[in-house]
Protein backbone atom coordinates (compact mmCIF):
# COMPACT_ATOMS: atom_id res chain seq x y z
CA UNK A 1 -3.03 -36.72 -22.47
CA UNK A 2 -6.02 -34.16 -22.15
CA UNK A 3 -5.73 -34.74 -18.53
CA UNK A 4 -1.52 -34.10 -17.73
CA UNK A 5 -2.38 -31.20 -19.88
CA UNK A 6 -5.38 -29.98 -17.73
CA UNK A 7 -2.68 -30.62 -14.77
CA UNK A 8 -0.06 -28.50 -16.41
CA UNK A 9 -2.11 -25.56 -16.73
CA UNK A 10 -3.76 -25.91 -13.14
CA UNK A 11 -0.44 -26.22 -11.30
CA UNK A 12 0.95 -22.84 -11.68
CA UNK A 13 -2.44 -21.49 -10.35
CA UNK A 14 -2.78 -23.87 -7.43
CA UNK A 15 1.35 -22.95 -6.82
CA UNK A 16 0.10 -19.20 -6.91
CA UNK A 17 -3.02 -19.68 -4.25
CA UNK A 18 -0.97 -21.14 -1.82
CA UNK A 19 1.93 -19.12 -2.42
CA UNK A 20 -0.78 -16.08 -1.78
CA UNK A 21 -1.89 -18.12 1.70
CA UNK A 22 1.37 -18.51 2.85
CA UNK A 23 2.06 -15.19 2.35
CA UNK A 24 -1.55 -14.31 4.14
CA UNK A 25 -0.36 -16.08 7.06
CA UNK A 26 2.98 -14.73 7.83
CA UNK A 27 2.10 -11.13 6.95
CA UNK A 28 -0.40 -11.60 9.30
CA UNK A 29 1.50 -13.21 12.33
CA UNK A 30 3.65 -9.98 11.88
CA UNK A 31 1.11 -7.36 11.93
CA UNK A 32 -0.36 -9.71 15.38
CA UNK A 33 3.28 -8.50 16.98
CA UNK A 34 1.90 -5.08 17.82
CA UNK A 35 -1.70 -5.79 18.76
CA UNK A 36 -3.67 -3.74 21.82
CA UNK A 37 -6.36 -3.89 23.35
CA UNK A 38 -8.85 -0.87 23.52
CA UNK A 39 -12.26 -1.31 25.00
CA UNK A 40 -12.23 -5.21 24.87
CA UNK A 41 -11.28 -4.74 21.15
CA UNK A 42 -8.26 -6.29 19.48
CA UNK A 43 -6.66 -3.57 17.68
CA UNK A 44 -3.86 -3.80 14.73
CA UNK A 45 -2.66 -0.44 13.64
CA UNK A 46 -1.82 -1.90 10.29
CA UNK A 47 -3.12 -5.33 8.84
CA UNK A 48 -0.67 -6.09 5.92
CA UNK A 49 -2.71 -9.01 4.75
CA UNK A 50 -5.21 -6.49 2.80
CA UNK A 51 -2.26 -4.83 1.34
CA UNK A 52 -0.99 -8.17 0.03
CA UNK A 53 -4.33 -9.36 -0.66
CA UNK A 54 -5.23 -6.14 -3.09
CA UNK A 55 -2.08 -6.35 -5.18
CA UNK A 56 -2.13 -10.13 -5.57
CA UNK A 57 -6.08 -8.98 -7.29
CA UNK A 58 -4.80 -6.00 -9.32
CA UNK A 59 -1.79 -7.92 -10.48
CA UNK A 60 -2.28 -12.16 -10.78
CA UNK A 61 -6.30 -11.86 -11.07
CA UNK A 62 -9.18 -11.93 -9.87
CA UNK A 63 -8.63 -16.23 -9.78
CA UNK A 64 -6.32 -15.78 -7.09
CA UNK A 65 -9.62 -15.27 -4.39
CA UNK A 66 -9.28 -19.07 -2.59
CA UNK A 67 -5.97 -17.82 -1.87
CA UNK A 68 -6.61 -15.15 0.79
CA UNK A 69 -9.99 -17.84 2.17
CA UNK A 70 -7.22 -20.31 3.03
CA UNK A 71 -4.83 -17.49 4.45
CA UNK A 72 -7.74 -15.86 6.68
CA UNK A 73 -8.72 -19.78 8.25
CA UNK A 74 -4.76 -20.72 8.80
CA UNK A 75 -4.84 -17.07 10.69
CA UNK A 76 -7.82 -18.03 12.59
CA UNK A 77 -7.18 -21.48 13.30
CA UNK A 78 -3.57 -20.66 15.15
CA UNK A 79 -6.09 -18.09 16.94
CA UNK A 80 -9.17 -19.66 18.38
CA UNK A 81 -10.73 -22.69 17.77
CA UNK A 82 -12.37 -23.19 15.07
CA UNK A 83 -16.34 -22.67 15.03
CA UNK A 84 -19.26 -21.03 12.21
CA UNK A 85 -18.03 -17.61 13.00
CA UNK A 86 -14.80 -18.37 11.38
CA UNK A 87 -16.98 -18.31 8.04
CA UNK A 88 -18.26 -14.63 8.66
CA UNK A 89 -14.79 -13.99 9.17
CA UNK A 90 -13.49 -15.26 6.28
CA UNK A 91 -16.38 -14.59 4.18
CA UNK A 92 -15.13 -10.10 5.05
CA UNK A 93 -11.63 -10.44 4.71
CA UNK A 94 -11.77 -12.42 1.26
CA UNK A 95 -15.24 -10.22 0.16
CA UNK A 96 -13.34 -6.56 0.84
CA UNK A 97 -10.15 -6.97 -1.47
CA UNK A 98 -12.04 -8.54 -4.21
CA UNK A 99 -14.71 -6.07 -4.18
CA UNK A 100 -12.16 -3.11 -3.90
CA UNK A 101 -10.16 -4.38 -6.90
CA UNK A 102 -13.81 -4.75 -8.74
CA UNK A 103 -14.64 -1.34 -8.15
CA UNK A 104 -10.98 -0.06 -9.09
CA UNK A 105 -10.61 -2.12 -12.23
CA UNK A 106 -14.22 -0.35 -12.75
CA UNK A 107 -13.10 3.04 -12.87
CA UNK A 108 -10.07 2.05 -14.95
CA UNK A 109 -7.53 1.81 -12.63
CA UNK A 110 -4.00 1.33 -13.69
CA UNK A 111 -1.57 -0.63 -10.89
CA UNK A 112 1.70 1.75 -12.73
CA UNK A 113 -0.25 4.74 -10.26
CA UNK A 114 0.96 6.74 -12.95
CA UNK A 115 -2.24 8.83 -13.30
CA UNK A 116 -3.45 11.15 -9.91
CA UNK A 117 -6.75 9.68 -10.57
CA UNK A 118 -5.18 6.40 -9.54
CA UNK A 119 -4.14 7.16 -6.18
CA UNK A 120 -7.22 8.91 -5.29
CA UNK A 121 -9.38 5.78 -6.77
CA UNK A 122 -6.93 3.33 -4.68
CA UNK A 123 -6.97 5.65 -1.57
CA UNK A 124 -11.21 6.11 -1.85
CA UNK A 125 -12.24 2.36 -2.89
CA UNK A 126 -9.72 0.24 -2.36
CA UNK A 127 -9.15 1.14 1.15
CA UNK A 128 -11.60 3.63 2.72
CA UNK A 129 -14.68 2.47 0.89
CA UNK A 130 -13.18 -1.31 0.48
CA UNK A 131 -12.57 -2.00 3.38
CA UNK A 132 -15.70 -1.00 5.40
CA UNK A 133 -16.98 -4.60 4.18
CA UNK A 134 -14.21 -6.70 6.13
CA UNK A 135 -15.02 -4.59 9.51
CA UNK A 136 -18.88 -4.79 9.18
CA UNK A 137 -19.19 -8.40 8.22
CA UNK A 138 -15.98 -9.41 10.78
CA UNK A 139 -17.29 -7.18 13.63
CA UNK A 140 -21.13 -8.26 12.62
CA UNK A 141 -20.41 -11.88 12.95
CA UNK A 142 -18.47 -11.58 16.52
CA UNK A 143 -21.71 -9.66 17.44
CA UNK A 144 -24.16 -12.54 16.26
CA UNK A 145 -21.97 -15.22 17.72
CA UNK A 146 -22.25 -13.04 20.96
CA UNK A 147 -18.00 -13.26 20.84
CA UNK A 148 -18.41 -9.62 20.83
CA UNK A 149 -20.33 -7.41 24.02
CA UNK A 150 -22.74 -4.75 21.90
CA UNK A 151 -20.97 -2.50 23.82
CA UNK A 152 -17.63 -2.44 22.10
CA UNK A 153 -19.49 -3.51 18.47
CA UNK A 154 -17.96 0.21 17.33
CA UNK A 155 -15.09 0.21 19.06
CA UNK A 156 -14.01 -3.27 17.14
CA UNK A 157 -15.67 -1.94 14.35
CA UNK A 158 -13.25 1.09 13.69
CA UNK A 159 -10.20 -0.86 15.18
CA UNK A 160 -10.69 -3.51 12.18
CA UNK A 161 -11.30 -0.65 9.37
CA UNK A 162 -8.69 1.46 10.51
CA UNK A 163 -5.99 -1.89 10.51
CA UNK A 164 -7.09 -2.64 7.17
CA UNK A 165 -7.40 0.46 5.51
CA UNK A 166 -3.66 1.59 6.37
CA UNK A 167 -2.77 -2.44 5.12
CA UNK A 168 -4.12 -0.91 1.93
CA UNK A 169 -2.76 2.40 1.92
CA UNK A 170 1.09 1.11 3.64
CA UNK A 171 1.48 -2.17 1.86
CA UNK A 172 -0.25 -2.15 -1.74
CA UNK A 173 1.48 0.98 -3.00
CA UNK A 174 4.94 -0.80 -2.29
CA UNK A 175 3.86 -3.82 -4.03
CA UNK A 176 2.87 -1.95 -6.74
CA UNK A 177 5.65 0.12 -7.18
CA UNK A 178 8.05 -2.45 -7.18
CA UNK A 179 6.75 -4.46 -10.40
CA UNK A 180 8.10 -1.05 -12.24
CA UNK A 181 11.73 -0.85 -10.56
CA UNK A 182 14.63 -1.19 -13.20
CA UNK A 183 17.55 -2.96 -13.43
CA UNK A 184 20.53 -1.40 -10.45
CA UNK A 185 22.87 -1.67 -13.52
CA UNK A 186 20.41 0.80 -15.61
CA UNK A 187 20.40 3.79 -12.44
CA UNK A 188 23.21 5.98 -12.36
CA UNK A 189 25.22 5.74 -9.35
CA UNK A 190 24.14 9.21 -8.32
CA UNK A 191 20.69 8.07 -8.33
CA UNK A 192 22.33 5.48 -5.87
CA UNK A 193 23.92 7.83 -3.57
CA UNK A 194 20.72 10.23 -3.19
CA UNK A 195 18.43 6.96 -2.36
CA UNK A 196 20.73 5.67 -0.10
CA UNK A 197 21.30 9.61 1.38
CA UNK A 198 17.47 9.41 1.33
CA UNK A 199 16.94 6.35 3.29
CA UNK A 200 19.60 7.36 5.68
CA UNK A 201 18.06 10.43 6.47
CA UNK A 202 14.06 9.11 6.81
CA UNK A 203 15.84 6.17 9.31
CA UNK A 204 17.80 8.49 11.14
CA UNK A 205 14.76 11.06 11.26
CA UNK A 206 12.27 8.51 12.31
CA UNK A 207 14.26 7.27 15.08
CA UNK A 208 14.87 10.37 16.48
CA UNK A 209 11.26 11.38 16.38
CA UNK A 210 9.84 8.19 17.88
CA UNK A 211 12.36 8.23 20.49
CA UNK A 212 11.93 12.03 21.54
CA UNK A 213 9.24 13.18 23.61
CA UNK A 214 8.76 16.15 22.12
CA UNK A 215 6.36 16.34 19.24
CA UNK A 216 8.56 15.86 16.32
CA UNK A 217 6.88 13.15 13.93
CA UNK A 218 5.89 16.10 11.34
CA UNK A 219 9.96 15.95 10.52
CA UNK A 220 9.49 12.86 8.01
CA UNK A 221 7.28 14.74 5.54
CA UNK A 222 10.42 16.75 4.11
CA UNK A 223 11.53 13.19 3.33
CA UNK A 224 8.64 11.63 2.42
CA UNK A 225 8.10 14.68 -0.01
CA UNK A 226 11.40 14.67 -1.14
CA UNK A 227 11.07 10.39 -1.57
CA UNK A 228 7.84 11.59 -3.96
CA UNK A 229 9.46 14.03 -6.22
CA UNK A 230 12.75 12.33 -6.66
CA UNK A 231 12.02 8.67 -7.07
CA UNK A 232 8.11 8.74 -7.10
CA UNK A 233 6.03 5.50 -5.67
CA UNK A 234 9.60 3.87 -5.91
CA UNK A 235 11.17 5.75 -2.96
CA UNK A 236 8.23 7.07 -1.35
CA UNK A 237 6.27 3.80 -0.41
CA UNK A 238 9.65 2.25 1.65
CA UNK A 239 10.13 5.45 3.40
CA UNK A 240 6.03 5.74 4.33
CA UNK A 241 6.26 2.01 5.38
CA UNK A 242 9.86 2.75 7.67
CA UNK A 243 7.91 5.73 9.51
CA UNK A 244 4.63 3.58 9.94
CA UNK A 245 6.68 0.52 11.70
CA UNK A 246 8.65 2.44 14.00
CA UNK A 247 6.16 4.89 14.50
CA UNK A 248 4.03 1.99 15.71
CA UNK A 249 6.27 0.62 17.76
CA UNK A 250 6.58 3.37 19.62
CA UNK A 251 2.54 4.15 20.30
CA UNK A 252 1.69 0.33 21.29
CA UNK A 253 4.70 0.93 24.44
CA UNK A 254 3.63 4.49 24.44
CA UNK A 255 7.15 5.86 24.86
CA UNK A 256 8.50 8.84 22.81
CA UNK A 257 6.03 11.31 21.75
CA UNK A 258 3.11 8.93 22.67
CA UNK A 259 4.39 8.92 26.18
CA UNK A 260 1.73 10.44 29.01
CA UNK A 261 -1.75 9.59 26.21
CA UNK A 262 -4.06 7.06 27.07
CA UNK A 263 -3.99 4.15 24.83
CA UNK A 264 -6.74 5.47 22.68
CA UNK A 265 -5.34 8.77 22.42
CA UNK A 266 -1.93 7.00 21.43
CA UNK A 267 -4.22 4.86 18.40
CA UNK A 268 -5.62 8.34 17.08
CA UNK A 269 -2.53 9.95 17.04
CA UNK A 270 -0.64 7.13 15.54
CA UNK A 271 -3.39 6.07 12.95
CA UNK A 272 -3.47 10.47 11.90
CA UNK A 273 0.11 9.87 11.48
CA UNK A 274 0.10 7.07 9.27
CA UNK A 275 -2.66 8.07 6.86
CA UNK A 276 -1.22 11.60 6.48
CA UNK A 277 1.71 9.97 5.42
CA UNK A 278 0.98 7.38 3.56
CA UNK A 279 -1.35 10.20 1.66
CA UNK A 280 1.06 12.32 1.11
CA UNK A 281 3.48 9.81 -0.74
CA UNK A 282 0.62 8.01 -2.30
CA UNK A 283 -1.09 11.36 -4.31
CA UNK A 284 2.37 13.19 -4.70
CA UNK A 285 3.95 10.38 -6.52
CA UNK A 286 1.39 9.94 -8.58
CA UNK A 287 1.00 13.85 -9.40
CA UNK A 288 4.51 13.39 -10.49
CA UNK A 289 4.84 10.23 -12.52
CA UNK A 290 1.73 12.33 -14.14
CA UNK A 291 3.21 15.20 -14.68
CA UNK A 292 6.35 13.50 -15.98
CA UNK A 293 4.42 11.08 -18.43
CA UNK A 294 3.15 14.52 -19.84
CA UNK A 295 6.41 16.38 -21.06
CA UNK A 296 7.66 12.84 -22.35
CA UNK A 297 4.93 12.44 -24.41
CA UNK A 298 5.35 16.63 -25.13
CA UNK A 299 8.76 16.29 -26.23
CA UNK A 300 7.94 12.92 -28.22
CA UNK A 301 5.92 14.93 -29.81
CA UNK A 302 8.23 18.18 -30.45
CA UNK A 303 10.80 15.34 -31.64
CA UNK A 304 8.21 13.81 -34.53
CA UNK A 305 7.18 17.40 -35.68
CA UNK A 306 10.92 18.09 -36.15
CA UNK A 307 11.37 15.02 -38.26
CA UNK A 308 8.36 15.88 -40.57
CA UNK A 309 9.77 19.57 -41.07
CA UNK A 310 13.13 17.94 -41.77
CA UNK A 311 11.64 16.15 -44.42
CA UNK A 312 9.87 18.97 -46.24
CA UNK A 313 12.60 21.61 -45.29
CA UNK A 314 15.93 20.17 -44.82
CA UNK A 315 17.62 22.21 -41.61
CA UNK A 316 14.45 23.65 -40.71
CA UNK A 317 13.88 22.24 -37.96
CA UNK A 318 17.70 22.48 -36.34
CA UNK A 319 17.38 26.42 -36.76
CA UNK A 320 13.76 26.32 -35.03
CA UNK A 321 13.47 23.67 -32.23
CA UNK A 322 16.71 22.37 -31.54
CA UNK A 323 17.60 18.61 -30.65
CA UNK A 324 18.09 17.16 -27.68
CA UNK A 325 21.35 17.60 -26.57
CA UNK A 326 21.66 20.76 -28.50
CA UNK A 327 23.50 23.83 -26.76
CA UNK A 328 21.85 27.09 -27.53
């Protein structure tokens, strides 16, 4: 009895970890579809699999670990053969998430990104600061192995980071947002027709720009701004992660207005592009769902101070703050 009992409980969890690794795996095999080479170095403009990997932490637990080990070695394993470097390997890419969502969950981080501090703490440590452990320890252990000339240690260094910092800042605010979204029958149907208005325009505007040769990527941050004010993390994060995908596509064939740069310069361009973005949406939408939280909690407030007067002067209150709903 103690035992089906034990069994009970540790199914859901083992259901979750491999859920997580499956996950892992195909996220990955996507992000591989756009892979260069720069300097000998493989390089992935974004790496979903941190994304993924972060808001699995933030959200299921910290339990959930084994999860992204068995999700890095199935990545590896349809890679290269397997040998002790897969260890190092695996050892960075499960070490970085779980030490990024230590160090947010230190500094009281709240997944809702409802709070400006929240994006900043989720831009700093969980994928500039975070992620610095999967590229040392990754690029490190090519370098011991002697898989990896010293030569282009940097080189693979910064590609790695780079990939898995803008998995972090692309793919976890989506995630995130996405546990809040309501029920369609609760939005008004204008709120339908402006999102869909919204992500006609950014698909419409991104194409355009990616296809044109002239320099006209800055055109998505009216939308992306517009994504941030209107619908917050909600409608920001989809918009940031249409740009980043077509936007890559269009720097790994160097054709639009990566056409005539050298690979590299196509990488720095594209990489500026994608963190300025996914900035922008990230700290705007949470300035906003800051700001908002603020005058709700204001007007909660104005609303119980207007019951109290009511109850010491009747009609008091109607003559001095009036109700919601109230014409002047």
């Amino acid at each position: 009895m103690v035992r089906t009992e034990e069994l009970r409980r540790l199914a859901p969890a083992a259901l979750t970890i491999c859920v997580l690794a499956a996950v892992y795996y195909v996220s990955a095999r996507i992000g591989l579809l756009e892979q260069v080479v720069i300097a000998g170095a493989r390089v992935t403009p974004l790496w979903p699999p941190t994304g993924i990997s972060l808001s699995f932490l933030l959200l299921a637990g910290m339990w959930t670990w084994p999860g992204i080990a068995l999700g890095t070695l199935l990545v590896v394993a349809s890679l290269v053969p397997l040998d002790a470097g897969v260890l190092g390997t695996m050892t960075g890419n499960t070490l970085a998430p779980v030490c990024a969502s230590l160090m947010l969950r230190r500094v009281g981080f709240r997944p809702e990104l409802d709070r400006l501090r929240d994006g900043v703490a989720l831009v700093v440590l969980g994928a500039f600061v975070g992620m610095l452990i999967s590229a040392t320890v990754g690029s490190g252990t090519l370098l011991l192995s002697g898989d990896l000339p010293a030569g282009v240690f940097w080189p693979t260094w910064a590609a790695w980071w780079v990939g898995d910092a803008m998995g972090v800042l692309v793919v976890t605010p989506l995630l995130l947002a996405l546990r809040s979204l309501r029920s369609p029958w609760d939005v008004p149907m204008i709120r339908w027709a402006e999102a869909s208005a919204l992500l006609l325009a950014s698909l419409l505007v991104a194409l355009t720009s990616v296809h044109s040769e002239l320099s006209l990527l800055f055109l998505v941050f009216p939308l992306i701004v517009w994504a941030a004010l209107r619908f917050q993390l909600a409608g920001a994060a989809p918009c940031v992660l249409l740009v980043s995908v077509l936007a890559i596509s269009s720097a790994t064939t160097r054709t639009g207005p990566f056409k005539g740069h050298s690979l590299l310069e196509a990488m720095i361009n594209l990489q500026a592009l994608n963190a300025s973005a996914a900035l922008t949406a990230l700290l705007l939408s949470a300035l906003v769902t800051e700001q908002n939280a603020i005058r709700h909690k204001v007007e909660q407030a104005c609303r119980e101070l207007a019951e109290v007067v009511d109850r010491l002067a009747p009609g008091e209150s109607r003559r001095r703050w009036p109700r919601e709903g109230d014409t002047p």
